[in-house]
PDB file of N, CA and C in Angstrom:
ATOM      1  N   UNK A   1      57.416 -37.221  -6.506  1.00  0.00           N
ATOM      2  CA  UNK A   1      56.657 -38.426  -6.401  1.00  0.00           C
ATOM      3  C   UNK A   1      57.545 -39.524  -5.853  1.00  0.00           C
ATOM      4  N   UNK A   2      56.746 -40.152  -4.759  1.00  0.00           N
ATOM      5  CA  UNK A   2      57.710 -41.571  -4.679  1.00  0.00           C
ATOM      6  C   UNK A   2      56.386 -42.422  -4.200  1.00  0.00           C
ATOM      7  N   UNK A   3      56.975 -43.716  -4.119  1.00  0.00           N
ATOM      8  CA  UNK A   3      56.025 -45.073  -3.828  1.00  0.00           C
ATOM      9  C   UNK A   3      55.752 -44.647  -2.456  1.00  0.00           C
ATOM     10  N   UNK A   4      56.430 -44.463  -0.945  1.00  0.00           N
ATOM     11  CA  UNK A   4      56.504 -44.375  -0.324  1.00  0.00           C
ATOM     12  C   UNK A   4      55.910 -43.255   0.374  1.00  0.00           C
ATOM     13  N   UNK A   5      54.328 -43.276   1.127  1.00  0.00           N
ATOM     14  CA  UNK A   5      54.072 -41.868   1.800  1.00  0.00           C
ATOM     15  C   UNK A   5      54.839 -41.370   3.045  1.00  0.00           C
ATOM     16  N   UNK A   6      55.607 -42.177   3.521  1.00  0.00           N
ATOM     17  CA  UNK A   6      56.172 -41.461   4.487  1.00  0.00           C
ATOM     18  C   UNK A   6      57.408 -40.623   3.757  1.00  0.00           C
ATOM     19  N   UNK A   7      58.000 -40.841   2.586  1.00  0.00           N
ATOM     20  CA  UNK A   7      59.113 -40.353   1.874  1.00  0.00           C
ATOM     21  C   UNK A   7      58.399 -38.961   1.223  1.00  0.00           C
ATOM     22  N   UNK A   8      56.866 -39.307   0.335  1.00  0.00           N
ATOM     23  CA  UNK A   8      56.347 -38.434   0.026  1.00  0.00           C
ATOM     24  C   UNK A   8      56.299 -36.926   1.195  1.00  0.00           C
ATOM     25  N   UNK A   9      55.752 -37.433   2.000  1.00  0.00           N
ATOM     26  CA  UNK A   9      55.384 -36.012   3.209  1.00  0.00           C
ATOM     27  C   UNK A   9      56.720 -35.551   3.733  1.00  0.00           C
ATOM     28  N   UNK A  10      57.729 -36.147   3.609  1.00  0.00           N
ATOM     29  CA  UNK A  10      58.764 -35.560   4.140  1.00  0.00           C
ATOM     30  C   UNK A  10      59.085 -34.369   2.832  1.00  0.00           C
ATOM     31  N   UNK A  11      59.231 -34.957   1.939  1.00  0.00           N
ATOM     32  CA  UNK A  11      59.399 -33.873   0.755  1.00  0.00           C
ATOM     33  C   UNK A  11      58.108 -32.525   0.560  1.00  0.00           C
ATOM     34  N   UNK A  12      57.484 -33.500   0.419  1.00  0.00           N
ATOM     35  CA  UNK A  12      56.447 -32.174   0.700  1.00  0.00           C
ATOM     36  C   UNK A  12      56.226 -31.425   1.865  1.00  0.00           C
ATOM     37  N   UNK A  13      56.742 -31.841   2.835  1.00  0.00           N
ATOM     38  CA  UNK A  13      56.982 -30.963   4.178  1.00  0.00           C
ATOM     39  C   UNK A  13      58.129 -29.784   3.515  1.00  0.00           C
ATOM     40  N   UNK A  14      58.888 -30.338   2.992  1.00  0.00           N
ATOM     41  CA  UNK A  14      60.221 -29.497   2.700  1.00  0.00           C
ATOM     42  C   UNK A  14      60.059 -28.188   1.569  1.00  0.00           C
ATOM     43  N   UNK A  15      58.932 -29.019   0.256  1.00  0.00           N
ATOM     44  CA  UNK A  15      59.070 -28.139  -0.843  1.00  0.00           C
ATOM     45  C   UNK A  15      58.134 -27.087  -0.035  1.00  0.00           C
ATOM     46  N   UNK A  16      56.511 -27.277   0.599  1.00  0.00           N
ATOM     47  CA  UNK A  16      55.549 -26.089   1.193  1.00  0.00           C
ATOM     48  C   UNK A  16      56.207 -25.232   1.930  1.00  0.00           C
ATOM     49  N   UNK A  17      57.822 -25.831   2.745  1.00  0.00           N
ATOM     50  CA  UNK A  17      58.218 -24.417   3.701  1.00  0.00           C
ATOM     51  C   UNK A  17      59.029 -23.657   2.802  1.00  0.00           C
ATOM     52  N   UNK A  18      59.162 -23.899   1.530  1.00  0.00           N
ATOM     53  CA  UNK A  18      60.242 -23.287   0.691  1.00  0.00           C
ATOM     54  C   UNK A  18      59.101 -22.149  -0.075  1.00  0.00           C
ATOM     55  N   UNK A  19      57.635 -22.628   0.388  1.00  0.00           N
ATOM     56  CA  UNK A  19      57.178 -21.809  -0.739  1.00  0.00           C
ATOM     57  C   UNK A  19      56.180 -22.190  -1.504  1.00  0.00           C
ATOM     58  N   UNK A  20      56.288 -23.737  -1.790  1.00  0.00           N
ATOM     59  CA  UNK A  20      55.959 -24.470  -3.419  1.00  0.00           C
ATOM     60  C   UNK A  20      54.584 -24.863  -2.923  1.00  0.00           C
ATOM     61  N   UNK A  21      53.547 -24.959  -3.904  1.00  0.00           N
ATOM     62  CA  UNK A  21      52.651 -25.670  -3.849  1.00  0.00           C
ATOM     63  C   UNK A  21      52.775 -27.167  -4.677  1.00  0.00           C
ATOM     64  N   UNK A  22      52.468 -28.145  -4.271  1.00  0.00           N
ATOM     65  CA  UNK A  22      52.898 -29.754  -4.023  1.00  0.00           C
ATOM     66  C   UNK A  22      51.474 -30.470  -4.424  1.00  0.00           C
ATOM     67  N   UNK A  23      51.588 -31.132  -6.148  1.00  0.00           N
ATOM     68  CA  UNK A  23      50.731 -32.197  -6.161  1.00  0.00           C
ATOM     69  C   UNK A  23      51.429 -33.460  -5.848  1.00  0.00           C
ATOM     70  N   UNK A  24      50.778 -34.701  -5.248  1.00  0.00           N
ATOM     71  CA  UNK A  24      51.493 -35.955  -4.885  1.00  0.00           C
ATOM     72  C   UNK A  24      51.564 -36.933  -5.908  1.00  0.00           C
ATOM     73  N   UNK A  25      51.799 -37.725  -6.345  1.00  0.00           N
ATOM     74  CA  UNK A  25      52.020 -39.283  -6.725  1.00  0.00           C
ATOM     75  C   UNK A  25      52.197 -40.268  -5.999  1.00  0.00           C
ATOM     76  N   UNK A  26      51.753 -41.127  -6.611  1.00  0.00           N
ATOM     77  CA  UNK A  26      52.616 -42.846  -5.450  1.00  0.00           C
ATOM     78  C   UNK A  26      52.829 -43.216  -6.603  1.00  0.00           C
ATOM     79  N   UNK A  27      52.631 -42.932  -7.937  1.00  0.00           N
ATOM     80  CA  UNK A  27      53.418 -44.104  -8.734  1.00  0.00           C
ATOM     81  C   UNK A  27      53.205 -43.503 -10.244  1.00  0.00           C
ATOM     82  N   UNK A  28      54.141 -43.828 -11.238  1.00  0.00           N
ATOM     83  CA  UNK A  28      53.817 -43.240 -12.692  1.00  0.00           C
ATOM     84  C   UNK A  28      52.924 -43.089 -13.041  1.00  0.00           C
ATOM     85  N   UNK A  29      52.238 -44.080 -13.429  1.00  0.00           N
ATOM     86  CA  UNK A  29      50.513 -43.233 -14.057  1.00  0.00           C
ATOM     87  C   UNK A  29      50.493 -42.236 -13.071  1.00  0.00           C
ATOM     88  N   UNK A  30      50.309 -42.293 -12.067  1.00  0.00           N
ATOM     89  CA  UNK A  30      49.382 -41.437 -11.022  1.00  0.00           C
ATOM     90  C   UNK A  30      50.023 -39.935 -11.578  1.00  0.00           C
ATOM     91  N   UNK A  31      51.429 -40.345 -11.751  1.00  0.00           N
ATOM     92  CA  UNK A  31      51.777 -39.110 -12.065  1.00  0.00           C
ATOM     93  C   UNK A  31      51.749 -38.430 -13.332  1.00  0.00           C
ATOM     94  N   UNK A  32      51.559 -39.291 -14.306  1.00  0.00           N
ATOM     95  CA  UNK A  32      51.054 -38.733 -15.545  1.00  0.00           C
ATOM     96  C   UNK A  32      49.538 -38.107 -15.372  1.00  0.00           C
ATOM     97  N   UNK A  33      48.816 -39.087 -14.625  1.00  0.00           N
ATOM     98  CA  UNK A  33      47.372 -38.591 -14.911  1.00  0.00           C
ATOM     99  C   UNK A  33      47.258 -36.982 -13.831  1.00  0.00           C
ATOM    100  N   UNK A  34      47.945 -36.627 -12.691  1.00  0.00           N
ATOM    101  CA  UNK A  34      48.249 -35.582 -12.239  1.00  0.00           C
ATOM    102  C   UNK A  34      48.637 -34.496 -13.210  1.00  0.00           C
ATOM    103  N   UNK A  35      50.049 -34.287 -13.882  1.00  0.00           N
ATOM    104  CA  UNK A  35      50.425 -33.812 -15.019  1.00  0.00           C
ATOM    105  C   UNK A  35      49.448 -33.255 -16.036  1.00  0.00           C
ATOM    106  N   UNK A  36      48.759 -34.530 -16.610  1.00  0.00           N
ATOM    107  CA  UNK A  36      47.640 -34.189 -18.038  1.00  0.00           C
ATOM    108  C   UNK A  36      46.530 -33.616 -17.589  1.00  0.00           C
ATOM    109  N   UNK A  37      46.006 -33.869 -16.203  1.00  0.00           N
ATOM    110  CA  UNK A  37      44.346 -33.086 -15.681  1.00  0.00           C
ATOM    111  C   UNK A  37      45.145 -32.093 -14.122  1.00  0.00           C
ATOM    112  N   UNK A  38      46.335 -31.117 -14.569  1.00  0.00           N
ATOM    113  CA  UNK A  38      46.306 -30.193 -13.543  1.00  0.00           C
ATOM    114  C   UNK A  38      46.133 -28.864 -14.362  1.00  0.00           C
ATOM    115  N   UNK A  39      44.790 -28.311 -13.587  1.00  0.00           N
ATOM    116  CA  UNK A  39      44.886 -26.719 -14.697  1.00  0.00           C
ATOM    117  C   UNK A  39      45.695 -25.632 -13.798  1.00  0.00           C
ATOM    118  N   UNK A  40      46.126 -26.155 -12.577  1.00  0.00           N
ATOM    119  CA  UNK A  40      47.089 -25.066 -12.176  1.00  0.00           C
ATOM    120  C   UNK A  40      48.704 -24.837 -12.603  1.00  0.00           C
ATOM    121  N   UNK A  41      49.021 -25.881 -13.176  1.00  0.00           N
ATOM    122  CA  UNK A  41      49.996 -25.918 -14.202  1.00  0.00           C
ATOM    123  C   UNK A  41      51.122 -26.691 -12.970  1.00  0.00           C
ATOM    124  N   UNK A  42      51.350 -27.569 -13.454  1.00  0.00           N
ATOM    125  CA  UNK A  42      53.030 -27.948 -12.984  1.00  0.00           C
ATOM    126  C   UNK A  42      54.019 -27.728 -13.426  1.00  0.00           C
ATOM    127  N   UNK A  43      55.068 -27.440 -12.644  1.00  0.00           N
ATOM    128  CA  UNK A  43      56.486 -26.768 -12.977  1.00  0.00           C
ATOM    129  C   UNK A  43      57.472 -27.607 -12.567  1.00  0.00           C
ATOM    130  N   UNK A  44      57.272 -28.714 -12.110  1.00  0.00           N
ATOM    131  CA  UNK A  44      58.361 -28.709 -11.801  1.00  0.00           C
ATOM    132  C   UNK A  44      58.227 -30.597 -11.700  1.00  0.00           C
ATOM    133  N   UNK A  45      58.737 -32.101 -11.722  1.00  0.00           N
ATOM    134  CA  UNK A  45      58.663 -33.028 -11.562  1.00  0.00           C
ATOM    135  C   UNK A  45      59.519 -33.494 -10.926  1.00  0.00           C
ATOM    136  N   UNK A  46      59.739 -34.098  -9.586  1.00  0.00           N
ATOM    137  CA  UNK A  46      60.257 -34.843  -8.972  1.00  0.00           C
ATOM    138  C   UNK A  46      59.971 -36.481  -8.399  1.00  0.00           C
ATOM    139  N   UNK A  47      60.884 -37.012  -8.804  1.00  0.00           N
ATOM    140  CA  UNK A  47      60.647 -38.447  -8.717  1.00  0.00           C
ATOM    141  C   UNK A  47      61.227 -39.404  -8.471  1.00  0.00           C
ATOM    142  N   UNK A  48      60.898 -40.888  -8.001  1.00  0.00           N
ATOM    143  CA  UNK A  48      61.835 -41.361  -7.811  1.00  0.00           C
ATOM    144  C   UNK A  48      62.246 -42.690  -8.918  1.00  0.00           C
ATOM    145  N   UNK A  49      63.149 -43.261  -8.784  1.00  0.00           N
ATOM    146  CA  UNK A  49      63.358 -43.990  -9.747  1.00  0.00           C
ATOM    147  C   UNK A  49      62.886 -45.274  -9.485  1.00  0.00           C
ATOM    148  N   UNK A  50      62.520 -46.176  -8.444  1.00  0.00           N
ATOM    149  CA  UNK A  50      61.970 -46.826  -8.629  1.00  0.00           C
ATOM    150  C   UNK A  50      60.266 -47.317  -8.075  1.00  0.00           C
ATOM    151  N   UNK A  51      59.109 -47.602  -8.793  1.00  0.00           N
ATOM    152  CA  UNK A  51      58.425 -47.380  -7.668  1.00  0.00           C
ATOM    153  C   UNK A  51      57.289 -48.264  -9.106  1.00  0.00           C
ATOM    154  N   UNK A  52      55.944 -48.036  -8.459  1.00  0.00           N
ATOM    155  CA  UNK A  52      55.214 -49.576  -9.335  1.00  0.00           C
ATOM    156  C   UNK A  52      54.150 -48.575 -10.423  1.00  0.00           C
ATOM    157  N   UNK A  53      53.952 -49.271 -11.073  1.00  0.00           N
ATOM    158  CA  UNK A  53      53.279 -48.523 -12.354  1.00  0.00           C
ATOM    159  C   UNK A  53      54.573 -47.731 -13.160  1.00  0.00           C
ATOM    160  N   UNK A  54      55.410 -48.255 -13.558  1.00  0.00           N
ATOM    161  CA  UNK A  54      56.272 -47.697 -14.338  1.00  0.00           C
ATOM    162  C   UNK A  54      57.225 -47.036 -13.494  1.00  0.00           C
ATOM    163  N   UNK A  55      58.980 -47.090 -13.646  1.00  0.00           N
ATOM    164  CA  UNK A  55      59.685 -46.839 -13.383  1.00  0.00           C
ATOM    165  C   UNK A  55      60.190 -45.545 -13.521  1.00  0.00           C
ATOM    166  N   UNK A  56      60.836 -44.514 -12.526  1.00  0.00           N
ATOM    167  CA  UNK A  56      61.544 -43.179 -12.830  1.00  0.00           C
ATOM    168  C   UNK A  56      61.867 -43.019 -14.253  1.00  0.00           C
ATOM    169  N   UNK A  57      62.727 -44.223 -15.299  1.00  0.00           N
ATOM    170  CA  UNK A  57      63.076 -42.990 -15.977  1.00  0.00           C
ATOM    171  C   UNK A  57      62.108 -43.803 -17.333  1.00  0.00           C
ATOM    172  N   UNK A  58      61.166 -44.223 -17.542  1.00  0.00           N
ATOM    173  CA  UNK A  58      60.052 -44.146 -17.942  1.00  0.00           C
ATOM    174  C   UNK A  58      58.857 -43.372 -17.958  1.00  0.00           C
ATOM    175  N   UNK A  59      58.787 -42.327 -16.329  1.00  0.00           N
ATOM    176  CA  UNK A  59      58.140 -41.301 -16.410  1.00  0.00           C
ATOM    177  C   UNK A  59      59.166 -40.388 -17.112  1.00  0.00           C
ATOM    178  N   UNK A  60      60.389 -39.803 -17.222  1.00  0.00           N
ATOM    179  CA  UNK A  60      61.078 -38.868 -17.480  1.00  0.00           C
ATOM    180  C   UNK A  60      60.745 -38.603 -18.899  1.00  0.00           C
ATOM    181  N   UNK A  61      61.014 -39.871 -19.420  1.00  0.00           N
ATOM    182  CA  UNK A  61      60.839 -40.226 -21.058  1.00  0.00           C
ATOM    183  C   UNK A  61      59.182 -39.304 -21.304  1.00  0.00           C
ATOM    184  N   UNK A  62      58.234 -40.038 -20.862  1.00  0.00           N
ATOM    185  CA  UNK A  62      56.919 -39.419 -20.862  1.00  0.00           C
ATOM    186  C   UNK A  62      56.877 -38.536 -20.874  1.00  0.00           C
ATOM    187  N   UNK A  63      57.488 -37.552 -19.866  1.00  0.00           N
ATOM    188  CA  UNK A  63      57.218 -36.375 -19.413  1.00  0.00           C
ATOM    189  C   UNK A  63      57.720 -35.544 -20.530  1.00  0.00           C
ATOM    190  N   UNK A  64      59.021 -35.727 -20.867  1.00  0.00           N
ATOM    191  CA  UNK A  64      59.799 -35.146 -21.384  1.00  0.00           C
ATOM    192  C   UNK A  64      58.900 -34.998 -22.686  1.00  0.00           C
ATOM    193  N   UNK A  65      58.673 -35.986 -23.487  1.00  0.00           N
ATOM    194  CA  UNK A  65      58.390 -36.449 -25.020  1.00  0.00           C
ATOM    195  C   UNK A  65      56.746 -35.596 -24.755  1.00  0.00           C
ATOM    196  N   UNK A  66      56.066 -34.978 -23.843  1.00  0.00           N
ATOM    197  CA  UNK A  66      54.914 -34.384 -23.694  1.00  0.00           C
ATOM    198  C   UNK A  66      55.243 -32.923 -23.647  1.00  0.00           C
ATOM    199  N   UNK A  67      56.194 -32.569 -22.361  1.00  0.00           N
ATOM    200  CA  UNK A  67      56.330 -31.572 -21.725  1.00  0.00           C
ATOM    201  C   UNK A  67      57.947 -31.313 -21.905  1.00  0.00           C
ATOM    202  N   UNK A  68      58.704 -31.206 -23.342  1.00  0.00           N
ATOM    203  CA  UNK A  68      60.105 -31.171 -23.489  1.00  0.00           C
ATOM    204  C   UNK A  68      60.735 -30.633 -22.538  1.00  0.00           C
ATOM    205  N   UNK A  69      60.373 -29.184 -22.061  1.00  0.00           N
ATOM    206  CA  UNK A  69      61.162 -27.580 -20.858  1.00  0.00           C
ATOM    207  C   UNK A  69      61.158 -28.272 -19.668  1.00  0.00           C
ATOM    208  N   UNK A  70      60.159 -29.179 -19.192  1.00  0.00           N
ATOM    209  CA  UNK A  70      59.647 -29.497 -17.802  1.00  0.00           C
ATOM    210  C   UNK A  70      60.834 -29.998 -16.954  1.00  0.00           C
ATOM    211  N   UNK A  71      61.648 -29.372 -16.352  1.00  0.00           N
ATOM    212  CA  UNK A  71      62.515 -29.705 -15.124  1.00  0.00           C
ATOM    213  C   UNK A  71      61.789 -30.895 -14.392  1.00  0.00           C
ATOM    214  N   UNK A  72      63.265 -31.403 -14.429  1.00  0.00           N
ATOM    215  CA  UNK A  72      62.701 -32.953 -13.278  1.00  0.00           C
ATOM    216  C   UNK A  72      63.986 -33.070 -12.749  1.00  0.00           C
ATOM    217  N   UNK A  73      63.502 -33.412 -11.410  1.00  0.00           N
ATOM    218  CA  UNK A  73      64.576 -34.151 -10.153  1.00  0.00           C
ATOM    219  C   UNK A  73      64.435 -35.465 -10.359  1.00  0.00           C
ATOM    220  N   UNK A  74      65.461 -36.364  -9.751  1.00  0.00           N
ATOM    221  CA  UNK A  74      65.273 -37.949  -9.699  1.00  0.00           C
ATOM    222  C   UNK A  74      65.959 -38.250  -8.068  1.00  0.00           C
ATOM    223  N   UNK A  75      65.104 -38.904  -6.979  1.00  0.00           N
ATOM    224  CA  UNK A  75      65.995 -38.608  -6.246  1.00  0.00           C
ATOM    225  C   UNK A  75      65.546 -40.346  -5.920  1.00  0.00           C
ATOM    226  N   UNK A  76      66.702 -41.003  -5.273  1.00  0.00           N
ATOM    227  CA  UNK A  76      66.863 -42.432  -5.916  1.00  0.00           C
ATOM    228  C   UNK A  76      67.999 -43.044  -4.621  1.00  0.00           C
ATOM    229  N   UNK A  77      67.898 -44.232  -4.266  1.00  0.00           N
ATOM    230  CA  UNK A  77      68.823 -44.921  -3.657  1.00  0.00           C
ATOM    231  C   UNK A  77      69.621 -46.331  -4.746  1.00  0.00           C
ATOM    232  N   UNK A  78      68.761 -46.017  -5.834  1.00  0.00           N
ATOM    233  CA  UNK A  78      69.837 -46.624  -7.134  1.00  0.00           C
ATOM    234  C   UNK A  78      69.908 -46.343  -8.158  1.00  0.00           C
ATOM    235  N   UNK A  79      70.577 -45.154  -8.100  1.00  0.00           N
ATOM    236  CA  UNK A  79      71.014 -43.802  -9.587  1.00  0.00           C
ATOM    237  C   UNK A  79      72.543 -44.650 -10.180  1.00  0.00           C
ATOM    238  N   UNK A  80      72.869 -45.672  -9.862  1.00  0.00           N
ATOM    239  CA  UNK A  80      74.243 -45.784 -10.259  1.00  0.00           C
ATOM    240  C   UNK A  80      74.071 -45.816 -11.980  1.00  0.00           C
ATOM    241  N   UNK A  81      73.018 -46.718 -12.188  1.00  0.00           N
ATOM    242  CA  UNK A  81      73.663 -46.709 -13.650  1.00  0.00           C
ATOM    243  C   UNK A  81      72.066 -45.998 -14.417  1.00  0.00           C
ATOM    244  N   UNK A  82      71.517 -44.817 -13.475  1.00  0.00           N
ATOM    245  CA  UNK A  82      70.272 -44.147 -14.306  1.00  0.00           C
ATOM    246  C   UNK A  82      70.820 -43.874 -15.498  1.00  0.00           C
ATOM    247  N   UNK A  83      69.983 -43.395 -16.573  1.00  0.00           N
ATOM    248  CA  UNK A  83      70.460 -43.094 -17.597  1.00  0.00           C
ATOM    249  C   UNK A  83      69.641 -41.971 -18.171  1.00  0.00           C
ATOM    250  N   UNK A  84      70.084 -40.689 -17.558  1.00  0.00           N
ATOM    251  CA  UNK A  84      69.159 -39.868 -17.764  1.00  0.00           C
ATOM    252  C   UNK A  84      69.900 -38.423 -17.929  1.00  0.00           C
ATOM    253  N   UNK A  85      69.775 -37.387 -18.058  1.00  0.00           N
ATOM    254  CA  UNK A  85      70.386 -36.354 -18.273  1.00  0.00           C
ATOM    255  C   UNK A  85      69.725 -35.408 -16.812  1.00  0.00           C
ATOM    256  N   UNK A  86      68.016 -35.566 -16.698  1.00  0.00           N
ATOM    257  CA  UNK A  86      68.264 -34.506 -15.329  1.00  0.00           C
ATOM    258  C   UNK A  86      68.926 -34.829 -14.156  1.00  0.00           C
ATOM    259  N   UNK A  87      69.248 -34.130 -12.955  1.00  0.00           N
ATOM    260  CA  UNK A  87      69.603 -33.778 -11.972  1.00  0.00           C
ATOM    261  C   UNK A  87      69.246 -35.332 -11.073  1.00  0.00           C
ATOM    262  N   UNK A  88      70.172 -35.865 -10.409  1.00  0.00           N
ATOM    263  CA  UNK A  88      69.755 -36.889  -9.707  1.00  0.00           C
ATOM    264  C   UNK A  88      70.622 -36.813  -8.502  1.00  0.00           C
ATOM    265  N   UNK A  89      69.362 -37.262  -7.260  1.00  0.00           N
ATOM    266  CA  UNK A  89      70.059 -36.837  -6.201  1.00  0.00           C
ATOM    267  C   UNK A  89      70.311 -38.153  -5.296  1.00  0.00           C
ATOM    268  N   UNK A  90      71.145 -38.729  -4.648  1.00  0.00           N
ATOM    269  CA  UNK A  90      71.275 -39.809  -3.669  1.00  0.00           C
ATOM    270  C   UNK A  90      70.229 -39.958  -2.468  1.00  0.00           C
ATOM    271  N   UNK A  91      69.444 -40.707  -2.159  1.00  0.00           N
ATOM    272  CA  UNK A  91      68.794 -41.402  -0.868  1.00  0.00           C
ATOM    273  C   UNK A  91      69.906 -41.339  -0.124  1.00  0.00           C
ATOM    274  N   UNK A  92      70.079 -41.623   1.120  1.00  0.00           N
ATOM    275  CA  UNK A  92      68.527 -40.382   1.612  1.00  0.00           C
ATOM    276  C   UNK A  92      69.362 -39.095   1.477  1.00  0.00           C
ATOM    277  N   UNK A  93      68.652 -37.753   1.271  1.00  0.00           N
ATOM    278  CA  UNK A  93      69.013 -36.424   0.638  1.00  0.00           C
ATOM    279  C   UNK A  93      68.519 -35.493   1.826  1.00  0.00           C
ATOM    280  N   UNK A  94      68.973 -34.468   2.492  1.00  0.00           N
ATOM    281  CA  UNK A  94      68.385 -33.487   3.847  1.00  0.00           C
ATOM    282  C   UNK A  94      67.998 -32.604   2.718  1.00  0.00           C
ATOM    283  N   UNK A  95      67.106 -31.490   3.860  1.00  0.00           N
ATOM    284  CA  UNK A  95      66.255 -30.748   2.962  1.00  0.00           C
ATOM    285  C   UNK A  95      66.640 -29.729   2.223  1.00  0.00           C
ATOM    286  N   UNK A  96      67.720 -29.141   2.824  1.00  0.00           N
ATOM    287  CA  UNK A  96      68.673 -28.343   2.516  1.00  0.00           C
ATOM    288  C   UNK A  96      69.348 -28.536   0.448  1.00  0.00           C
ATOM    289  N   UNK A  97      70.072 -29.792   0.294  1.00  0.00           N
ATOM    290  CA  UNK A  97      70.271 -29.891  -0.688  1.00  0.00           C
ATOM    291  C   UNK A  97      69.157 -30.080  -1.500  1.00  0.00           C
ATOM    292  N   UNK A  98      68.097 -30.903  -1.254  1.00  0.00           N
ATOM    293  CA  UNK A  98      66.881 -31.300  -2.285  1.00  0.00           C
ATOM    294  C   UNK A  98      65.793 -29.996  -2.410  1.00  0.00           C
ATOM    295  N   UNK A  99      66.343 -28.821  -1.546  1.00  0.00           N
ATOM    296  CA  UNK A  99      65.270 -28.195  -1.963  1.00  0.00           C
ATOM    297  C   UNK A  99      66.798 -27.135  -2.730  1.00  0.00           C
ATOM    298  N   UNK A 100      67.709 -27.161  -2.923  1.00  0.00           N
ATOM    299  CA  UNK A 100      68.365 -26.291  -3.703  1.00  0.00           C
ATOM    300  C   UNK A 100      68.741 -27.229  -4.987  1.00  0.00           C
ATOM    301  N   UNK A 101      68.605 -28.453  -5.241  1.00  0.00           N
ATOM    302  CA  UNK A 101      68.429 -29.308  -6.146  1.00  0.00           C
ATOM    303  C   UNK A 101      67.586 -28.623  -7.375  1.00  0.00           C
ATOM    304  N   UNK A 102      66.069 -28.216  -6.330  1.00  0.00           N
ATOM    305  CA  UNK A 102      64.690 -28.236  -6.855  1.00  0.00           C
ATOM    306  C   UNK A 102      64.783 -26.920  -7.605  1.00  0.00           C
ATOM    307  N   UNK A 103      65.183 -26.192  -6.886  1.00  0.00           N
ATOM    308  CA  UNK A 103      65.980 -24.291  -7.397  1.00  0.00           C
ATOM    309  C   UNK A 103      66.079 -23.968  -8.207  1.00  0.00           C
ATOM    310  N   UNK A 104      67.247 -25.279  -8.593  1.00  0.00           N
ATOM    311  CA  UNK A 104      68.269 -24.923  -9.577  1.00  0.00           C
ATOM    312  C   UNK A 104      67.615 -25.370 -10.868  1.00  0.00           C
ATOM    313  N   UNK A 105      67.353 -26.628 -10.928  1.00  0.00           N
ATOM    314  CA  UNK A 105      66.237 -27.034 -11.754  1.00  0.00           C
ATOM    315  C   UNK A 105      65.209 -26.630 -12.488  1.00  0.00           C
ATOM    316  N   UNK A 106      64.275 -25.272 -11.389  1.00  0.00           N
ATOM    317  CA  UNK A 106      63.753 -24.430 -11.809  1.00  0.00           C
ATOM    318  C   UNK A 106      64.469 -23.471 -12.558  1.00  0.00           C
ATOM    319  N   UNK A 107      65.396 -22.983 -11.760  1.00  0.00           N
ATOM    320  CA  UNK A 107      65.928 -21.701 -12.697  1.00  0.00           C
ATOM    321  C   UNK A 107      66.562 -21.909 -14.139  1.00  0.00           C
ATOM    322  N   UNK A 108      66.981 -23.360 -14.247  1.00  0.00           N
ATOM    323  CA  UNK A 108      67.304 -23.730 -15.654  1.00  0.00           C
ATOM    324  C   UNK A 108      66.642 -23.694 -16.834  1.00  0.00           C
ATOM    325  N   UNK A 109      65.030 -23.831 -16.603  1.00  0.00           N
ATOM    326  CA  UNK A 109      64.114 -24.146 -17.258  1.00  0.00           C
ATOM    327  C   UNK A 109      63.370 -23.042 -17.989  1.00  0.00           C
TER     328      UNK A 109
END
């Protein structure tokens, strides 16, 4: 998820050639209410840290305190002082690392 659709489609350009099927967000709720009404199940949360309707690690908190196992990415152009335990990746990120980011994330979980 990010605020940004041109940031969005680039990622989702990246996760569909890897494989993944891709619900979107533009912003926290959106992405909670995605999360709570998907019956195909989500696996996986990626997000960014800052963006409107609640901040990255305000969804994490959510997510987490709902969905404890649920792997999440944070991928961010101001991670300096996140305060979070998942995986956070630097703006701007090629597809290469953010989709082995996404991998690894999975396979942890």
């Amino acid at each position: 998820m990010d605020d940004e659709e041109r940031i969005r489609t680039i990622y989702k350009r990246w996760l569909v050639r890897a494989g993944y099927d891709v619900v979107e967000a533009s912003s926290g709720s959106e992405a909670m209410q995605a999360l709570l009404g998907e019956a195909r199940g989500i696996k996986l949360v990626v997000t960014d840290r800052n963006m409107p309707s609640g901040n990255g690690e305000e969804l994490i908190r959510a997510v987490k305190a709902t969905w404890p196992t649920m792997p999440i990415v944070v991928v961010t152009g101001y991670g300096d002082d996140l305060r979070t335990t998942v995986p956070v990746l630097a703006k701007p990120v090629n597809g290469p690392t953010f989709i082995e980011a996404v991998e690894r994330a999975l396979a942890a979980s």
